[in-house]
C-alpha atoms as a PDB file:
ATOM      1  CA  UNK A   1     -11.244 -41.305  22.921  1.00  0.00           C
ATOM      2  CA  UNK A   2      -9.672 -40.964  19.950  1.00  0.00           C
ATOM      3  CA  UNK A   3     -12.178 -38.649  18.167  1.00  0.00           C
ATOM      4  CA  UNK A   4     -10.736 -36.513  21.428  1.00  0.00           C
ATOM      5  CA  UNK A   5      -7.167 -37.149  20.556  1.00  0.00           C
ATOM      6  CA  UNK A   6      -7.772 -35.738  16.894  1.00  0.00           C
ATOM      7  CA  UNK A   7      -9.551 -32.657  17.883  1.00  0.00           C
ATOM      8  CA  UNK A   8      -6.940 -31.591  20.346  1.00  0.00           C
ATOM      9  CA  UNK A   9      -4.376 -32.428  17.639  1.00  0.00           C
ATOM     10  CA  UNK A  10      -6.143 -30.088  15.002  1.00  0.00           C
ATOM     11  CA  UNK A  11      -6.446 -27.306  18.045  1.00  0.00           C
ATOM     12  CA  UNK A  12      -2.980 -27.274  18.094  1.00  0.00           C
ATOM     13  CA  UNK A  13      -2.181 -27.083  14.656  1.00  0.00           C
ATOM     14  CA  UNK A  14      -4.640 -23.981  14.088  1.00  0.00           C
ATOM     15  CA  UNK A  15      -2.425 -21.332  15.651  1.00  0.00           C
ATOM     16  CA  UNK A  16       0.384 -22.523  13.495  1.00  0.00           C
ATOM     17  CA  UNK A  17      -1.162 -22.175  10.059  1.00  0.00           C
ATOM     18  CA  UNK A  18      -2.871 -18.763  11.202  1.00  0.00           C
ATOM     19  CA  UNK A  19       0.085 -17.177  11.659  1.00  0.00           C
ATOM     20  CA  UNK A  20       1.775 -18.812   8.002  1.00  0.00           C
ATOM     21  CA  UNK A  21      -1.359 -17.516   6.935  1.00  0.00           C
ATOM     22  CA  UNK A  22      -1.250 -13.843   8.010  1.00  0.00           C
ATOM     23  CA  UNK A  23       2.683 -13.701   7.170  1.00  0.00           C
ATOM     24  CA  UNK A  24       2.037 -14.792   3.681  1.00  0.00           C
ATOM     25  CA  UNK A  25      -1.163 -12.522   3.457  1.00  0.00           C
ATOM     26  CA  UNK A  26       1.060  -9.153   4.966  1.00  0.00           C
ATOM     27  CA  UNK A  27       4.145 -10.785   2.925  1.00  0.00           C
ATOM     28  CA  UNK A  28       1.884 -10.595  -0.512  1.00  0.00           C
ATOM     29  CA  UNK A  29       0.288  -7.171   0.595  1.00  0.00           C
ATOM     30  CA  UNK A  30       3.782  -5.493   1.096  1.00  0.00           C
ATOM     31  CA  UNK A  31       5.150  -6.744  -2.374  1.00  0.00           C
ATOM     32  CA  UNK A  32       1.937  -5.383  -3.935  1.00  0.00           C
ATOM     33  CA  UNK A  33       2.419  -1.715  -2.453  1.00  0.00           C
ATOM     34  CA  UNK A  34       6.434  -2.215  -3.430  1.00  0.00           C
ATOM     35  CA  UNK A  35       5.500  -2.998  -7.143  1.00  0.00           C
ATOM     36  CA  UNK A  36       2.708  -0.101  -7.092  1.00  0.00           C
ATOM     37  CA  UNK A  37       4.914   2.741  -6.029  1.00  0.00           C
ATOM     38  CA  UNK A  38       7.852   1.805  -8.209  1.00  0.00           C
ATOM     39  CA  UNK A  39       5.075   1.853 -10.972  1.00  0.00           C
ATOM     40  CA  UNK A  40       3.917   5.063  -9.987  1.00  0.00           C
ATOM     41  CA  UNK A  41       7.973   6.365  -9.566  1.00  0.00           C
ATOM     42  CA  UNK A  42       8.706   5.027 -13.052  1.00  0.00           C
ATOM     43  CA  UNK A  43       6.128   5.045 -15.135  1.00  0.00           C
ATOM     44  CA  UNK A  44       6.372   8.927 -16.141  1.00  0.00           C
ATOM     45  CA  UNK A  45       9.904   7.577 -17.501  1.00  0.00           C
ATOM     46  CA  UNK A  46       8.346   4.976 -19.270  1.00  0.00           C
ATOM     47  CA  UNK A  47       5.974   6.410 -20.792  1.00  0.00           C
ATOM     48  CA  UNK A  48       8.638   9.238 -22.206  1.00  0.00           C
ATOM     49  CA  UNK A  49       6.455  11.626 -20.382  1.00  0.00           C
ATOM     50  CA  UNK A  50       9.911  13.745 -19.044  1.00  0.00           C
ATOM     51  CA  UNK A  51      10.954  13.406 -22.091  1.00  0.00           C
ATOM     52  CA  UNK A  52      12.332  17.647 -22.847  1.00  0.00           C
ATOM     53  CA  UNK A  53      11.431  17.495 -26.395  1.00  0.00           C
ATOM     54  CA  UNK A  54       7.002  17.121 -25.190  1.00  0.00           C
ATOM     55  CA  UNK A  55       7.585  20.429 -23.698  1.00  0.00           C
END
């Protein structure tokens, strides 16, 4: 009975982490494409390439 009990416990608690899961996953996967397109915005700055004196 109780070997029951605990699998209907751990059924319950799968949905839950799932989701924490995929938020965190889409969370981290958003940040990544932030942090790569301000890279690709800035980096011609950075790297002095619009600088008027290269041209």
């Amino acid at each position: 009975m109780r070997r029951v009990q605990r699998r209907a416990q751990y059924e319950l608690a799968k949905p839950t982490a799932r989701v924490a899961g995929v938020t965190l996953t889409g969370l981290g996967l958003a940040v990544l494409v932030a942090v790569y397109a301000v890279a690709l915005w800035r980096m011609p700055g950075w790297m002095n390439a619009t600088d008027p004196r290269d041209r």
